[in-house]
C-alpha atoms as a PDB file:
ATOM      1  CA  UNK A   1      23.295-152.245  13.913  1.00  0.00           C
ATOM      2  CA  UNK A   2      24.748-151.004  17.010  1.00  0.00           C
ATOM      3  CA  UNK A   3      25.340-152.853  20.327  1.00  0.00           C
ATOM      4  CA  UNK A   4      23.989-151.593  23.387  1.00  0.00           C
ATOM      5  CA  UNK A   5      25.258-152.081  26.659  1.00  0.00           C
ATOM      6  CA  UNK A   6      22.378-153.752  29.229  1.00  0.00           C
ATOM      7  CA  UNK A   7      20.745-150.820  30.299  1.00  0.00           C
ATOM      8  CA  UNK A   8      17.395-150.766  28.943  1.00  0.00           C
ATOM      9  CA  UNK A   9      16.172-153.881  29.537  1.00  0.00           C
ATOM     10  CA  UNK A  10      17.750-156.151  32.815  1.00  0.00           C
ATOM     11  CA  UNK A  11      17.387-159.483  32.996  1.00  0.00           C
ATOM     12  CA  UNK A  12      17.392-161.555  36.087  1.00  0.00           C
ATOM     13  CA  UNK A  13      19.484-165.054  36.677  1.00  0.00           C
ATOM     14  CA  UNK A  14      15.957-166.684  36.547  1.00  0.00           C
ATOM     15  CA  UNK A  15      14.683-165.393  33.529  1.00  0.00           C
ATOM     16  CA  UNK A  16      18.190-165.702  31.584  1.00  0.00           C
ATOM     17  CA  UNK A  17      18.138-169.386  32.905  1.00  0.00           C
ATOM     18  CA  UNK A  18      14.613-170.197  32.000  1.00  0.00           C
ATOM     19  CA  UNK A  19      14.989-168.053  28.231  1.00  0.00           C
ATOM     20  CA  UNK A  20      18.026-170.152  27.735  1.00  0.00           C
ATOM     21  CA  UNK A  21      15.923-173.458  28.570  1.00  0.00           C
ATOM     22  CA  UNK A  22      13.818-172.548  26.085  1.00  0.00           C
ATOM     23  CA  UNK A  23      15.401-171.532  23.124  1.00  0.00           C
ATOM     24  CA  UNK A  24      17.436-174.613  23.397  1.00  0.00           C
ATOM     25  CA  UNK A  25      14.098-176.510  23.068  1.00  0.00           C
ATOM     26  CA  UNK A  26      13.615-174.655  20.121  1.00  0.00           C
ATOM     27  CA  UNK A  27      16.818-175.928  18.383  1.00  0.00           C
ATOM     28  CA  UNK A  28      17.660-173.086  16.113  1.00  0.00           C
ATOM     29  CA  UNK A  29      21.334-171.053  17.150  1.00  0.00           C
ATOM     30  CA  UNK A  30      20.044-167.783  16.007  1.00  0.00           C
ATOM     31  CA  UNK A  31      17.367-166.502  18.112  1.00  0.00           C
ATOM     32  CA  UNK A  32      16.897-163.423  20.076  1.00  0.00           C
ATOM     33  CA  UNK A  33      14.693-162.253  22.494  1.00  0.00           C
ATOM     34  CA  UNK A  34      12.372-159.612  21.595  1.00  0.00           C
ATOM     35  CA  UNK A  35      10.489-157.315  23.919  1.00  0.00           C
ATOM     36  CA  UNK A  36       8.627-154.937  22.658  1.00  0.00           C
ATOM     37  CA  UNK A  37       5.349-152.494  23.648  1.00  0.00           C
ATOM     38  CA  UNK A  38       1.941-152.431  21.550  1.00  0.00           C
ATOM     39  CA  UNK A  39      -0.871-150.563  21.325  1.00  0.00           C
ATOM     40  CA  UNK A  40      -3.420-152.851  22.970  1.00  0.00           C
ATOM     41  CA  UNK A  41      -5.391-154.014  25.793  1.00  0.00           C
ATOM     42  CA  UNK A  42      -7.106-152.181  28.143  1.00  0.00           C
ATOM     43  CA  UNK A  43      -4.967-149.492  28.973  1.00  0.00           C
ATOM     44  CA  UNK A  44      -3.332-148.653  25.912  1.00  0.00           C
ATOM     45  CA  UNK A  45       0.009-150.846  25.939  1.00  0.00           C
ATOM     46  CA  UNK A  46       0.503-154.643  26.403  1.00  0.00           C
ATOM     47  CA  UNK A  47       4.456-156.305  26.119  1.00  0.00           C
ATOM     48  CA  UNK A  48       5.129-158.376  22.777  1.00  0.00           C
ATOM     49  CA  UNK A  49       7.499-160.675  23.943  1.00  0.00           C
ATOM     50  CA  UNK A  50       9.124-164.031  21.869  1.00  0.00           C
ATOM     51  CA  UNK A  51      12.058-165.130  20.278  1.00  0.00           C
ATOM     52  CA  UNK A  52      13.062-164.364  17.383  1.00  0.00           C
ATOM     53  CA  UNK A  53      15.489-164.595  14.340  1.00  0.00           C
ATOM     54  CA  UNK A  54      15.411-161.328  12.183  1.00  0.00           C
ATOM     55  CA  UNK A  55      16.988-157.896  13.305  1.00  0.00           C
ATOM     56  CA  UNK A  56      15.384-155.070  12.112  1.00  0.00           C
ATOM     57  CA  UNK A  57      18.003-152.152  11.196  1.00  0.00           C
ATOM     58  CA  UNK A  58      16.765-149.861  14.336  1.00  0.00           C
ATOM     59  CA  UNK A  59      16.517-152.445  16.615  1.00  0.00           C
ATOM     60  CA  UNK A  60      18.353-152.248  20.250  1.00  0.00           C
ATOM     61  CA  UNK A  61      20.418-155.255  20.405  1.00  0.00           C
ATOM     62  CA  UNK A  62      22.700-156.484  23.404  1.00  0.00           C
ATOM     63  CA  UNK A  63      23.643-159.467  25.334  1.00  0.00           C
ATOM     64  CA  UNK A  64      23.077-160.058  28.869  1.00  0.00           C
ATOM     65  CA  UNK A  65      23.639-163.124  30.912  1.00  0.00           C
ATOM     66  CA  UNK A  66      23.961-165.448  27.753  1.00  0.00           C
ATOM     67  CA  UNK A  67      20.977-164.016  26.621  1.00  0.00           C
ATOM     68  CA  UNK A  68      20.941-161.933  23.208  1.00  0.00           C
ATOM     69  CA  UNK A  69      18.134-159.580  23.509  1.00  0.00           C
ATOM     70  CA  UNK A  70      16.205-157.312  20.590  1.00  0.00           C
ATOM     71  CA  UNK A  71      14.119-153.899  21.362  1.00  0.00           C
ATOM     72  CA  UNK A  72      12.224-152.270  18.567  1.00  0.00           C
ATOM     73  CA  UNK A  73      12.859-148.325  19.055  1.00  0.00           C
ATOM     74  CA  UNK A  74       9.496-147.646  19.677  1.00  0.00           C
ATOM     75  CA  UNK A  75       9.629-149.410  22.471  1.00  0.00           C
ATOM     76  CA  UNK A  76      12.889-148.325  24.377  1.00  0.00           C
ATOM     77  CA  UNK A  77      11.286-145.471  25.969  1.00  0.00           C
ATOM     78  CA  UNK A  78       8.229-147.659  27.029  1.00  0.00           C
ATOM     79  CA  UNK A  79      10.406-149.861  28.652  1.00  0.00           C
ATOM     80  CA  UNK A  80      13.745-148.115  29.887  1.00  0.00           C
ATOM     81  CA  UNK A  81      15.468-149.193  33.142  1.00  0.00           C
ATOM     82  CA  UNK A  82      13.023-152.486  33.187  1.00  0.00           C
ATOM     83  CA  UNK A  83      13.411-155.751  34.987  1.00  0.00           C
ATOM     84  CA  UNK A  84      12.630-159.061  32.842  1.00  0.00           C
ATOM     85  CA  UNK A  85      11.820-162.049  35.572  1.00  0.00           C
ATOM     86  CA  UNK A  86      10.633-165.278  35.609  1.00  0.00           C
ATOM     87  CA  UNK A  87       8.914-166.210  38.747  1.00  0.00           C
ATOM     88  CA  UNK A  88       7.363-169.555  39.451  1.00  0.00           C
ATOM     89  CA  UNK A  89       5.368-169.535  42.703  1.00  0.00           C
ATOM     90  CA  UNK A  90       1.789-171.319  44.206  1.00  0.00           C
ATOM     91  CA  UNK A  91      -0.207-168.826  41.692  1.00  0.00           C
ATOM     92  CA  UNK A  92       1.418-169.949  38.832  1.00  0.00           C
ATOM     93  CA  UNK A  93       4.505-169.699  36.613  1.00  0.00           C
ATOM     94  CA  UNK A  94       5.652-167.038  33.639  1.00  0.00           C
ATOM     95  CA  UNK A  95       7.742-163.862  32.754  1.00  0.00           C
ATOM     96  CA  UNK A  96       7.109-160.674  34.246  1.00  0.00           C
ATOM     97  CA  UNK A  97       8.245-157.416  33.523  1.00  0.00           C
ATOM     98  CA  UNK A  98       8.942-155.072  36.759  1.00  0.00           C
ATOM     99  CA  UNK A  99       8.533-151.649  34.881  1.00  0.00           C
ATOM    100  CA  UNK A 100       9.388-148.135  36.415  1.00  0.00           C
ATOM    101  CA  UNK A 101       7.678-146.167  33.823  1.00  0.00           C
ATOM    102  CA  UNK A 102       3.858-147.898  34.051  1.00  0.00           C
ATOM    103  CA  UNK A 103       1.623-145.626  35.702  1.00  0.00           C
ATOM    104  CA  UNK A 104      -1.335-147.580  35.971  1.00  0.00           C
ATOM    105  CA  UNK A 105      -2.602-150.913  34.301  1.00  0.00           C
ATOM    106  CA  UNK A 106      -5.919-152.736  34.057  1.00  0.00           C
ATOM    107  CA  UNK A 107      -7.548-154.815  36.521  1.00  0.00           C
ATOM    108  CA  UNK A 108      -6.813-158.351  34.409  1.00  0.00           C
ATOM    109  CA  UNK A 109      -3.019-157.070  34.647  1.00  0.00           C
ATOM    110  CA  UNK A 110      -3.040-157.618  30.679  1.00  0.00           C
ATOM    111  CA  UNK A 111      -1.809-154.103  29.600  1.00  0.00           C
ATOM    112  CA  UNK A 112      -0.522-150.919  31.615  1.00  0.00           C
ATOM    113  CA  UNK A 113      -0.758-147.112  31.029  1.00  0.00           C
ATOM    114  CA  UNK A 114       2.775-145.001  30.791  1.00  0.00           C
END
């Protein structure tokens, strides 16, 4: 298992903050977060995205912010040179994921085309 330096996935201050928040809740020391892509939705790909606790052997791993983070391979070039945010704002609250490589995406905004 290699580590990676922060360049496929970036994660903002308010994101690292909020994953933090949470994985505390959860009470366990060893958890990661895992983003991943999936066949699904719509358009063809939706994000997998939770915490945690088993590394697979070709799994990107690398911490950012306080925040360790796991990408299956699959996935990297789905996702390469991504932003991971958290915004909270008068439409509601959640994680979003500013990608460069999405072409297109449904009209729900559930899953995305690369």
């Amino acid at each position: 298992m290699e580590q990676k330096q922060a360049t496929i996935v970036n994660i903002t201050d308010n994101a690292a903050e909020k994953v933090k928040t949470l994985m505390a809740q959860e009470g366990e020391e060893d958890l990661a977060l895992r983003i991943g892509v999936r066949p699904g939705g719509c358009s063809g790909f939706q994000y997998s995205i939770y915490f945690d606790d088993e590394i697979a052997a070709d799994d990107e791993v690398f911490e950012t912010k306080g925040v360790r983070m796991l990408i299956d391979a699959m996935s990297v070039p789905y996702i390469m040179g991504s932003e991971f945010d958290y915004v909270d704002g008068l439409m509601g609250a959640g994680f979003a994921v500013n990608n460069p490589n999405v072409q297109g995406g449904c009209g729900c905004g559930s899953s995305f085309t690369c």
